[in-house]
PDB file of N, CA and C in Angstrom:
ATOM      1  N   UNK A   1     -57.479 -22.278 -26.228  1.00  0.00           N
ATOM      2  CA  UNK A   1     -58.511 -21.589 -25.488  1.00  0.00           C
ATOM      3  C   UNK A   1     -58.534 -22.021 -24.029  1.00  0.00           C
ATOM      4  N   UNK A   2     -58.015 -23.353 -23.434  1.00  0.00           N
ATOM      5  CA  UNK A   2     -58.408 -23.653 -22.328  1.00  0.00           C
ATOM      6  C   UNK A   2     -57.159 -23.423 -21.556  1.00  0.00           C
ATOM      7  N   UNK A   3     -56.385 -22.706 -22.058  1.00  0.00           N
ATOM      8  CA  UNK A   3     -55.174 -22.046 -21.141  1.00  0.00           C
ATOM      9  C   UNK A   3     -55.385 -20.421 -20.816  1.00  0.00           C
ATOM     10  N   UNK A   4     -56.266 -20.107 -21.151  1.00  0.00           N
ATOM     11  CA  UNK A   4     -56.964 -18.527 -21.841  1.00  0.00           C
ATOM     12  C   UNK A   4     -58.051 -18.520 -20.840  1.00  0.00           C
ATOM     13  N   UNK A   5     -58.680 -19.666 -20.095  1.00  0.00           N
ATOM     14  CA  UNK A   5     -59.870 -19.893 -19.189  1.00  0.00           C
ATOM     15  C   UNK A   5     -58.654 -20.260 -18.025  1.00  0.00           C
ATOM     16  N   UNK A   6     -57.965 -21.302 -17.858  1.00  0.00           N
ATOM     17  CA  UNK A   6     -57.483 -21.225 -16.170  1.00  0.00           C
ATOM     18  C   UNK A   6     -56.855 -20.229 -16.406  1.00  0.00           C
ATOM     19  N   UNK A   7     -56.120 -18.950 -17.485  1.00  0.00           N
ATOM     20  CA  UNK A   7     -55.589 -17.866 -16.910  1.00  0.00           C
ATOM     21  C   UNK A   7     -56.213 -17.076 -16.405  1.00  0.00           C
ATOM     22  N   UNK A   8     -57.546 -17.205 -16.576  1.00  0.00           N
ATOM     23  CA  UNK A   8     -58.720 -15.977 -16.334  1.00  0.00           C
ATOM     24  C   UNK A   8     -59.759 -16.580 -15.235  1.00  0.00           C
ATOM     25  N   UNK A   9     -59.694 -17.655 -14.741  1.00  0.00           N
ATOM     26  CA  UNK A   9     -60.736 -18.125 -13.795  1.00  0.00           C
ATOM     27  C   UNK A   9     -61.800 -19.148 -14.801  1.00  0.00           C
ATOM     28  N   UNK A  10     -61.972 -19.575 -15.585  1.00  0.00           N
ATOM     29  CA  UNK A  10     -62.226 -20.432 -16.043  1.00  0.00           C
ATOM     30  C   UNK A  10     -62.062 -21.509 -16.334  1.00  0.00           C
ATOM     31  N   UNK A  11     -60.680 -21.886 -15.576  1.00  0.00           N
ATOM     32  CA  UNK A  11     -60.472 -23.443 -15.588  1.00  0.00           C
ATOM     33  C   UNK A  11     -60.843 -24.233 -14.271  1.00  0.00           C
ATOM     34  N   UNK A  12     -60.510 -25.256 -14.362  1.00  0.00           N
ATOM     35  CA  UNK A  12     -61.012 -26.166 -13.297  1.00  0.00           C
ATOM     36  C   UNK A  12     -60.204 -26.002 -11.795  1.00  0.00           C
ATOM     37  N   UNK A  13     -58.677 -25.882 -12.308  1.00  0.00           N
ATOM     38  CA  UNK A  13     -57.873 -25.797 -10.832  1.00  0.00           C
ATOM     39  C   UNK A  13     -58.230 -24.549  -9.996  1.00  0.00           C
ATOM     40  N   UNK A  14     -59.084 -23.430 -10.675  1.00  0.00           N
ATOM     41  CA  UNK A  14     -59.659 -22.315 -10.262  1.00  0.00           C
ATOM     42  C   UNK A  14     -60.868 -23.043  -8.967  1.00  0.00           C
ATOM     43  N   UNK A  15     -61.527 -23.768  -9.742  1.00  0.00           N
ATOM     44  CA  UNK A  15     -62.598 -24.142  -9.427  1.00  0.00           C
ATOM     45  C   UNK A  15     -62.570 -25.435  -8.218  1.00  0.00           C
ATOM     46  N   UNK A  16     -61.841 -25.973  -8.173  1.00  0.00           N
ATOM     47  CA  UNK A  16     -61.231 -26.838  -6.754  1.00  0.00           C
ATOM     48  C   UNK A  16     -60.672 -26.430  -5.916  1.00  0.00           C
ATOM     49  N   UNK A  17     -60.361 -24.982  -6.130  1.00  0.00           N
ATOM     50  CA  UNK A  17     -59.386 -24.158  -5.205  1.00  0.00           C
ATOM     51  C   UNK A  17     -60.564 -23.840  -4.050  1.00  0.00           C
ATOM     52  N   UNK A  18     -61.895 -22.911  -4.908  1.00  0.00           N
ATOM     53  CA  UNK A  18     -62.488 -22.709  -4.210  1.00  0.00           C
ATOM     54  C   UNK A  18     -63.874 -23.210  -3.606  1.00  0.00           C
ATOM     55  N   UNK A  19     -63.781 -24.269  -3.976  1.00  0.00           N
ATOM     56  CA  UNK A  19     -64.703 -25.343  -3.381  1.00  0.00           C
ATOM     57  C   UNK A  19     -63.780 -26.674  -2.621  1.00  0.00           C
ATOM     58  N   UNK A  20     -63.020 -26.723  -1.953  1.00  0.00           N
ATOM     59  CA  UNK A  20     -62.577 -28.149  -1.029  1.00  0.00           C
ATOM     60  C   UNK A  20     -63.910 -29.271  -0.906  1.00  0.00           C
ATOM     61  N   UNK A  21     -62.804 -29.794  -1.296  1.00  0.00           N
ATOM     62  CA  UNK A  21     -63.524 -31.461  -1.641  1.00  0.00           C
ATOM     63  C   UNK A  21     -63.213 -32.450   0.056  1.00  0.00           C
ATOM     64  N   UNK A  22     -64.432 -32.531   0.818  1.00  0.00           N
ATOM     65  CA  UNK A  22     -64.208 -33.135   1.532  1.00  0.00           C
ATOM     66  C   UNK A  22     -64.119 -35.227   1.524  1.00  0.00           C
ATOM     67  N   UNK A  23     -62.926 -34.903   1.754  1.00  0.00           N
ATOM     68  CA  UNK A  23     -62.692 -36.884   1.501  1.00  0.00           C
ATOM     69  C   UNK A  23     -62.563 -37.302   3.028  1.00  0.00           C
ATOM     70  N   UNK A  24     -62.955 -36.680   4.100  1.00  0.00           N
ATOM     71  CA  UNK A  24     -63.471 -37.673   5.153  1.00  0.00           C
ATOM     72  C   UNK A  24     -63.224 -36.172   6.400  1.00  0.00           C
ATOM     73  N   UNK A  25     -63.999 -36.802   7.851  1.00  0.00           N
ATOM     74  CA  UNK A  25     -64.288 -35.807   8.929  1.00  0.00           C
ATOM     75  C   UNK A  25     -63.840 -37.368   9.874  1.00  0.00           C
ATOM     76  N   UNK A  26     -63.748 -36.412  11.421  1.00  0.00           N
ATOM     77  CA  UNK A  26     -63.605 -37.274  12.047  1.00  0.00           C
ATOM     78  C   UNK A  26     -63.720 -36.137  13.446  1.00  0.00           C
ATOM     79  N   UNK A  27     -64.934 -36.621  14.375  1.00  0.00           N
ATOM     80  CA  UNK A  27     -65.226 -35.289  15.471  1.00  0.00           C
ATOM     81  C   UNK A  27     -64.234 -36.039  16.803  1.00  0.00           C
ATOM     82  N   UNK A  28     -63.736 -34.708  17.097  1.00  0.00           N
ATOM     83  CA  UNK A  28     -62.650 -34.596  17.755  1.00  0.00           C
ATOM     84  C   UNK A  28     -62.823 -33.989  19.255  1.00  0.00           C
ATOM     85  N   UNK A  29     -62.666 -34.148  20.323  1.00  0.00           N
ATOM     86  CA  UNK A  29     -63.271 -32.993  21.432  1.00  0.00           C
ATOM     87  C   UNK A  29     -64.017 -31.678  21.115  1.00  0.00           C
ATOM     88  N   UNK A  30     -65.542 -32.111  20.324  1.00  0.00           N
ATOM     89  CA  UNK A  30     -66.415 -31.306  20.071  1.00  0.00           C
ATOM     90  C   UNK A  30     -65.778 -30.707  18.604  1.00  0.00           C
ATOM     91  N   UNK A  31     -64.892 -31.019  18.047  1.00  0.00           N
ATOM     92  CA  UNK A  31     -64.461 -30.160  16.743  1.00  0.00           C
ATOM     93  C   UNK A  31     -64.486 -31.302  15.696  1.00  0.00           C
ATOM     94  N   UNK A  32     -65.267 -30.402  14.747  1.00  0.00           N
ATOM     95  CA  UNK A  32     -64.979 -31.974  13.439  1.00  0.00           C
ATOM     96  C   UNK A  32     -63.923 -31.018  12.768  1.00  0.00           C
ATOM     97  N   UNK A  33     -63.331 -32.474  12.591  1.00  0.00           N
ATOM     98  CA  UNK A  33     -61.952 -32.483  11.522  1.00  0.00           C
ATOM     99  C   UNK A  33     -62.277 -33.205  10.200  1.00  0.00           C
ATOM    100  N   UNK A  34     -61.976 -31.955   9.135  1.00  0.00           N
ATOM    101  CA  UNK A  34     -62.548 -32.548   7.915  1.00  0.00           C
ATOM    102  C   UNK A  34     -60.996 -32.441   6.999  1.00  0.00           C
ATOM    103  N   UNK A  35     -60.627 -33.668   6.356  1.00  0.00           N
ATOM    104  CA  UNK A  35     -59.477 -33.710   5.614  1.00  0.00           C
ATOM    105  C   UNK A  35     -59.671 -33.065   3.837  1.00  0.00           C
ATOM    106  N   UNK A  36     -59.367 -31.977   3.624  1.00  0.00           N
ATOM    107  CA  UNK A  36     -59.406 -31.484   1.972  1.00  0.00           C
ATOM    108  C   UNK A  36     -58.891 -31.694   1.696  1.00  0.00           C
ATOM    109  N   UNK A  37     -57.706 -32.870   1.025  1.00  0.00           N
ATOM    110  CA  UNK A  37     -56.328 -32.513   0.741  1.00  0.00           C
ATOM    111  C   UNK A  37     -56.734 -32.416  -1.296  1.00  0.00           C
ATOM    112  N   UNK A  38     -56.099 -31.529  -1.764  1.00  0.00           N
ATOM    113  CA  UNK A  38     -55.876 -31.124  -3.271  1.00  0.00           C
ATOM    114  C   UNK A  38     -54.728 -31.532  -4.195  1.00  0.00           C
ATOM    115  N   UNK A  39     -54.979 -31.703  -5.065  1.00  0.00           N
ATOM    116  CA  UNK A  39     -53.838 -32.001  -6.018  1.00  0.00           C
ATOM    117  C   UNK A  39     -52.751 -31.205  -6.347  1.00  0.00           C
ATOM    118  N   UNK A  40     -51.919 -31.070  -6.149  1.00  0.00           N
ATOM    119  CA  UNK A  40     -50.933 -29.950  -7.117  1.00  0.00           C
ATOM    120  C   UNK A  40     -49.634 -30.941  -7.135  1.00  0.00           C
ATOM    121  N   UNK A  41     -49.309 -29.931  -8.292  1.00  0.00           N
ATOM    122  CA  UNK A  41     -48.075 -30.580  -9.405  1.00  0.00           C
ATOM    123  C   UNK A  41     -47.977 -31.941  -9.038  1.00  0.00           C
ATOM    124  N   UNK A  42     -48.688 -32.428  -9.125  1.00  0.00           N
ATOM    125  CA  UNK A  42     -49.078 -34.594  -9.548  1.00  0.00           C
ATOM    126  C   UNK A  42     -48.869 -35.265  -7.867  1.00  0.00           C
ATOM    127  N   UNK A  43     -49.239 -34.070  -7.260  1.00  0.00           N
ATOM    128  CA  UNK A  43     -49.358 -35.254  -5.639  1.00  0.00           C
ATOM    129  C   UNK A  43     -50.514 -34.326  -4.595  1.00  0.00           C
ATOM    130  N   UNK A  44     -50.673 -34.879  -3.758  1.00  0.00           N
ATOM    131  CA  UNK A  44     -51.767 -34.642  -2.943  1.00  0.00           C
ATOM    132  C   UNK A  44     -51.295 -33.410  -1.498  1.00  0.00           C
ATOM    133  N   UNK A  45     -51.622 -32.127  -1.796  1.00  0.00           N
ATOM    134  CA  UNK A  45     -51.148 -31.667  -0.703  1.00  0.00           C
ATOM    135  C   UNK A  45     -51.913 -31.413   0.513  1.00  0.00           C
ATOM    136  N   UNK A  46     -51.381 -31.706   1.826  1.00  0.00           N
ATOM    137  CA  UNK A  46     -52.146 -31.494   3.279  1.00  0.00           C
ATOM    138  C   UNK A  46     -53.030 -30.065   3.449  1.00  0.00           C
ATOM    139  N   UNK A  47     -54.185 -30.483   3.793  1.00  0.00           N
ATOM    140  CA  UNK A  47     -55.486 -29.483   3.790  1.00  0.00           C
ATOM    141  C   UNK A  47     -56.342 -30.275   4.140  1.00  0.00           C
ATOM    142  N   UNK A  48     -57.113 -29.230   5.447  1.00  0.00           N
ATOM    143  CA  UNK A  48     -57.900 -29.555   6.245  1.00  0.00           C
ATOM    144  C   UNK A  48     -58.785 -27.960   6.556  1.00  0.00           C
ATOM    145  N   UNK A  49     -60.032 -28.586   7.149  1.00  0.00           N
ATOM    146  CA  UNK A  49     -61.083 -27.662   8.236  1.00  0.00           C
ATOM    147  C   UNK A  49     -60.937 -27.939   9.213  1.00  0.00           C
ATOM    148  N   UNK A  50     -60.651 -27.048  10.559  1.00  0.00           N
ATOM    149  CA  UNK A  50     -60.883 -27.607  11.764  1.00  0.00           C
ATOM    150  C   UNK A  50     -62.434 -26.532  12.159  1.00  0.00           C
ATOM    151  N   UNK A  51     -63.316 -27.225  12.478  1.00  0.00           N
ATOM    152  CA  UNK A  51     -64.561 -26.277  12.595  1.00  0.00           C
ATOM    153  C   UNK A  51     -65.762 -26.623  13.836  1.00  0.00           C
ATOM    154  N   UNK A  52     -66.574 -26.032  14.441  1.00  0.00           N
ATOM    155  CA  UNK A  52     -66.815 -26.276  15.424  1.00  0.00           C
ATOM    156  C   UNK A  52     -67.980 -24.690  15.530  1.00  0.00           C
ATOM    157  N   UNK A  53     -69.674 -25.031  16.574  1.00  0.00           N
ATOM    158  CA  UNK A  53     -70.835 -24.294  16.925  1.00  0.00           C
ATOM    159  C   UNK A  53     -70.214 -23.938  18.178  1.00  0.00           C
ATOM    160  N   UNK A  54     -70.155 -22.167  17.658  1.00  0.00           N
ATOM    161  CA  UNK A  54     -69.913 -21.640  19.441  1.00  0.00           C
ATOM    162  C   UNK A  54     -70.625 -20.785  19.415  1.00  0.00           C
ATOM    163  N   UNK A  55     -71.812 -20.490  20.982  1.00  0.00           N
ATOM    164  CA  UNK A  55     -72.651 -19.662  20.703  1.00  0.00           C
ATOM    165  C   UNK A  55     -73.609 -19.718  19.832  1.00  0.00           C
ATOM    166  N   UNK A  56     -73.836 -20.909  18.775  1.00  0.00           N
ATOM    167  CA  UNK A  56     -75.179 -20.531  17.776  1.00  0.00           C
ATOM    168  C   UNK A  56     -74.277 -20.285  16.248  1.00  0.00           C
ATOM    169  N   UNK A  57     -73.083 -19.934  16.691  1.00  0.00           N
ATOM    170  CA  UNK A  57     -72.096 -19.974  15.201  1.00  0.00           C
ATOM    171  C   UNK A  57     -71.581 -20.669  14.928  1.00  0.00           C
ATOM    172  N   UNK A  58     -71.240 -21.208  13.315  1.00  0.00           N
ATOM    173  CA  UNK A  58     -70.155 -22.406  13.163  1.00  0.00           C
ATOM    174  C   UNK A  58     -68.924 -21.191  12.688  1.00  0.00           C
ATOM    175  N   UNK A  59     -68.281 -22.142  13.207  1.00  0.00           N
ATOM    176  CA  UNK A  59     -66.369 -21.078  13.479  1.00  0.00           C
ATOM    177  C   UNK A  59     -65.903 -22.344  12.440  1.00  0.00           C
ATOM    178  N   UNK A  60     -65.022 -21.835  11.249  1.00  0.00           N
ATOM    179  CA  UNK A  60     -64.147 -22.881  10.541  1.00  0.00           C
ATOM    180  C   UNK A  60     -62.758 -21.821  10.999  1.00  0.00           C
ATOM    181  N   UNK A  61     -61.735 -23.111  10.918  1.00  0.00           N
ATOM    182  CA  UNK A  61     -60.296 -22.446  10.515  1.00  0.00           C
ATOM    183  C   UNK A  61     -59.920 -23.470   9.268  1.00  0.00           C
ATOM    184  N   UNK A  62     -59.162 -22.399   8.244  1.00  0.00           N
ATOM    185  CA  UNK A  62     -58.659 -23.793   7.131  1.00  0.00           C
ATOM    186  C   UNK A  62     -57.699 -23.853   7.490  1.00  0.00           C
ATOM    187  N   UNK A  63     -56.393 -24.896   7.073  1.00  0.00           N
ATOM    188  CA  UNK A  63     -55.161 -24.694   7.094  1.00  0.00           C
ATOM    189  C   UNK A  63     -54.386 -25.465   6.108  1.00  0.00           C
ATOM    190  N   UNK A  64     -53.381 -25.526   5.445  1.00  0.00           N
ATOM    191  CA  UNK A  64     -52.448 -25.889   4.471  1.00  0.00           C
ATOM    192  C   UNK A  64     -51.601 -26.277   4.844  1.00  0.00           C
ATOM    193  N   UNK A  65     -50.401 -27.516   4.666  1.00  0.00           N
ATOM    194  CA  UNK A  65     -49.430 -27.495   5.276  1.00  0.00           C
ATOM    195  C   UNK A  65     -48.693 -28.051   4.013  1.00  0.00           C
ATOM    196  N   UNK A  66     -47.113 -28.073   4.246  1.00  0.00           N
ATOM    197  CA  UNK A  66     -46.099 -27.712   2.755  1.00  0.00           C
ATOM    198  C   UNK A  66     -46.166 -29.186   2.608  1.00  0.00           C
ATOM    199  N   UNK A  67     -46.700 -30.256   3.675  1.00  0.00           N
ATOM    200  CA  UNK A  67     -46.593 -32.172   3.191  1.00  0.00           C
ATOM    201  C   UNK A  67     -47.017 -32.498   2.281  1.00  0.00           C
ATOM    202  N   UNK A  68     -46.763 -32.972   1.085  1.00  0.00           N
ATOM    203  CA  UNK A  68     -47.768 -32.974  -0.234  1.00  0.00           C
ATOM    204  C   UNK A  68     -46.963 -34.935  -0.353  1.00  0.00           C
ATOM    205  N   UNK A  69     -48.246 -35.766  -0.737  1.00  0.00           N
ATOM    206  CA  UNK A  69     -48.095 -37.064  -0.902  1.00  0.00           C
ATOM    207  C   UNK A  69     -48.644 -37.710  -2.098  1.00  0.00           C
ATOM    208  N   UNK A  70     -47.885 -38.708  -2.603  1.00  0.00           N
ATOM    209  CA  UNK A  70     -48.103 -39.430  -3.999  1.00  0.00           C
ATOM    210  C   UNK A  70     -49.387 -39.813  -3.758  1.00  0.00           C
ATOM    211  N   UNK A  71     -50.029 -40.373  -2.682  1.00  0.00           N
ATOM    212  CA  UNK A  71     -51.493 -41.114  -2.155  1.00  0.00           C
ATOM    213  C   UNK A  71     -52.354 -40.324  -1.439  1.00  0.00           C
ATOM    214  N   UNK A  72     -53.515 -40.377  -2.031  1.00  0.00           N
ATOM    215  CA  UNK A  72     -54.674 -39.748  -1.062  1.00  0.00           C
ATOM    216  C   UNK A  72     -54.726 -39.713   0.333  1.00  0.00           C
ATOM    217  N   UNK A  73     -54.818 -41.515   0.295  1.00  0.00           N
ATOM    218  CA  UNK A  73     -55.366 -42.135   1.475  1.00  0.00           C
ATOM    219  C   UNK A  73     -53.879 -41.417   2.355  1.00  0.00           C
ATOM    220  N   UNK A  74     -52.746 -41.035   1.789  1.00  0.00           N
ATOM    221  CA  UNK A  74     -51.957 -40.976   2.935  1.00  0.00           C
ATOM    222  C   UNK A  74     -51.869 -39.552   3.029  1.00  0.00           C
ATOM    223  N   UNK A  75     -52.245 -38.239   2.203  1.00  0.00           N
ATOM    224  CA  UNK A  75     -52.827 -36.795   2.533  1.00  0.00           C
ATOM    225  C   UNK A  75     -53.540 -36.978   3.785  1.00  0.00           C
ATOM    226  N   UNK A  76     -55.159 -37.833   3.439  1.00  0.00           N
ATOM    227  CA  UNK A  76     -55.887 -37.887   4.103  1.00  0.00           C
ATOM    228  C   UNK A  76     -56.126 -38.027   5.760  1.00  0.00           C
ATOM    229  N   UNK A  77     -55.225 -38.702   5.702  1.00  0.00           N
ATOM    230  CA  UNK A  77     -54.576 -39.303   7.092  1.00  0.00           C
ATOM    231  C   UNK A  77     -54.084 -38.234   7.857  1.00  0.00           C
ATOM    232  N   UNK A  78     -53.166 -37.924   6.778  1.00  0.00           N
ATOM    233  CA  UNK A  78     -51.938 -36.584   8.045  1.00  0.00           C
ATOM    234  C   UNK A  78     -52.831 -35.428   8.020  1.00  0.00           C
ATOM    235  N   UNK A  79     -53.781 -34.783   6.981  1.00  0.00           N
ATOM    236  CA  UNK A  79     -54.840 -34.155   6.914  1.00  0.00           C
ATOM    237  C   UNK A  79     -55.065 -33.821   8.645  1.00  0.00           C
ATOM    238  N   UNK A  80     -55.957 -34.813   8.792  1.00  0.00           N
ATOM    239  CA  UNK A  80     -56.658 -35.780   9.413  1.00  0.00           C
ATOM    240  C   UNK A  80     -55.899 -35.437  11.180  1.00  0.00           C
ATOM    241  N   UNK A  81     -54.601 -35.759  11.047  1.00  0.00           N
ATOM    242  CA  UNK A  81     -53.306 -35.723  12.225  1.00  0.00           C
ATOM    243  C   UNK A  81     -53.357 -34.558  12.453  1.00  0.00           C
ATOM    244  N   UNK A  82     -53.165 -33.647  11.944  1.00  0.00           N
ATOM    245  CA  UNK A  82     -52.941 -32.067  11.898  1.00  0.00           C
ATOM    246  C   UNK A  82     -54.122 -31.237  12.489  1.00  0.00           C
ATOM    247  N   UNK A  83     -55.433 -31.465  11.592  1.00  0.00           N
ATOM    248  CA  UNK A  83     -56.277 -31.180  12.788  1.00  0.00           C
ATOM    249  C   UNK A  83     -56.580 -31.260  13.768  1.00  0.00           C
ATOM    250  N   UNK A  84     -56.516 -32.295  13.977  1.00  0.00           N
ATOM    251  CA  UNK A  84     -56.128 -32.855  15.731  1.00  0.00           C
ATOM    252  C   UNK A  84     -55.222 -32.388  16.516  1.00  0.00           C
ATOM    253  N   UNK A  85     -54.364 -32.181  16.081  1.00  0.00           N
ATOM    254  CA  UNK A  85     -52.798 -31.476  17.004  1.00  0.00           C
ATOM    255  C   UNK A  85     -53.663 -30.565  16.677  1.00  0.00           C
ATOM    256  N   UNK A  86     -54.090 -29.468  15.998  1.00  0.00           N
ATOM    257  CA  UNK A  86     -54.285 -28.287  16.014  1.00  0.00           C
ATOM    258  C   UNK A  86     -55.504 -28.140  17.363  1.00  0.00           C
ATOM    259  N   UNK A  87     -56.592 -29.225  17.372  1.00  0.00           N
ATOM    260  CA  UNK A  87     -57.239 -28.829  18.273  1.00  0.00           C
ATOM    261  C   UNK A  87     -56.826 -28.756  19.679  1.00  0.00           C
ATOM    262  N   UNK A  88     -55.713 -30.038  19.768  1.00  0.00           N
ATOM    263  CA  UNK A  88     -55.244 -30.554  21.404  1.00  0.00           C
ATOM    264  C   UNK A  88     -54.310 -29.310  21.723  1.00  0.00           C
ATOM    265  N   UNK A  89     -53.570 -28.501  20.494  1.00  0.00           N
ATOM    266  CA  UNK A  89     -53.042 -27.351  20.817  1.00  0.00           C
ATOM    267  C   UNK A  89     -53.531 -26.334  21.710  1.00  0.00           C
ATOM    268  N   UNK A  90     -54.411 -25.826  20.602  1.00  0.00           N
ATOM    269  CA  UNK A  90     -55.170 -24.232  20.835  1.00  0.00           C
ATOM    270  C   UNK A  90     -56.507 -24.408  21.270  1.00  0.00           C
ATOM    271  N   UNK A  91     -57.595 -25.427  21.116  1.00  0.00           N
ATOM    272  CA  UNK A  91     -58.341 -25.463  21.257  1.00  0.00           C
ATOM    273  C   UNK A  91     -59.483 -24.592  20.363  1.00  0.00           C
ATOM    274  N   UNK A  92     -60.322 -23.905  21.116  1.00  0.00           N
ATOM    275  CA  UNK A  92     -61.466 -22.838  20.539  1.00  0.00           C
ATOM    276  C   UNK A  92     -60.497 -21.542  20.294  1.00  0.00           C
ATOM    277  N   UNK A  93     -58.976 -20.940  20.389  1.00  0.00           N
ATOM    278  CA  UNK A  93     -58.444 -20.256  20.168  1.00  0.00           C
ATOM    279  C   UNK A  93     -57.839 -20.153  18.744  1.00  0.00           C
ATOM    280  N   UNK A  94     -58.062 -21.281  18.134  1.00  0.00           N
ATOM    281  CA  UNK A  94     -57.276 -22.022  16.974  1.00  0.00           C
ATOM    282  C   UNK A  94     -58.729 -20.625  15.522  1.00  0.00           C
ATOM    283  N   UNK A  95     -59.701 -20.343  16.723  1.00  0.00           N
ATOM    284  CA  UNK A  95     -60.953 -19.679  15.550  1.00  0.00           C
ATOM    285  C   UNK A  95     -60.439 -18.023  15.666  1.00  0.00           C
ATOM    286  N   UNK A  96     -59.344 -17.443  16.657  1.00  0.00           N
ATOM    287  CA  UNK A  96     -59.014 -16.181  17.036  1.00  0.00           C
ATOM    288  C   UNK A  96     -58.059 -16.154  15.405  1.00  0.00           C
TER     289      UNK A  96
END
């Protein structure tokens, strides 16, 4: 039965997909950087929020990247790296 629920939205990896688990933030030139990183196939893959009030709105961007690590703490980190380059990149363009 419980292969019959994650085929149909009833399992759990359904359910972490769409709720990100924040395991740490860190505010960045006005942008907090929040590290999600998720489990798949037995390691931790890179996922983050880069998000930020413009005008009275909060603007998120998510993003994914293909780095997937045996350790949290070391998702977390590059998580963490990535948002940052993303902000020093694009800046408030990173929400276009």
């Amino acid at each position: 039965m419980s292969f019959l629920k994650r085929l149909f939205g009833g399992g759990d990896k359904v359910a972490d997909a769409s709720a990100p688990v924040v395991a740490r933030q860190v505010e960045h030139k006005g942008f907090l950087v929040s590290a999600t990183p998720y489990k798949a196939d037995g390691q931790y893959q890179t996922c983050g929020i880069v998000s930020k009030e413009i005008g009275g709105v909060q603007k998120e961007h998510k993003f994914i990247r293909a780095d997937r690590f045996a350790s949290l703490d070391d998702a977390v980190e590059v998580s963490l790296k990535k948002g940052i380059q993303l902000v020093d990149e694009q800046g408030d363009k990173v929400f276009s």
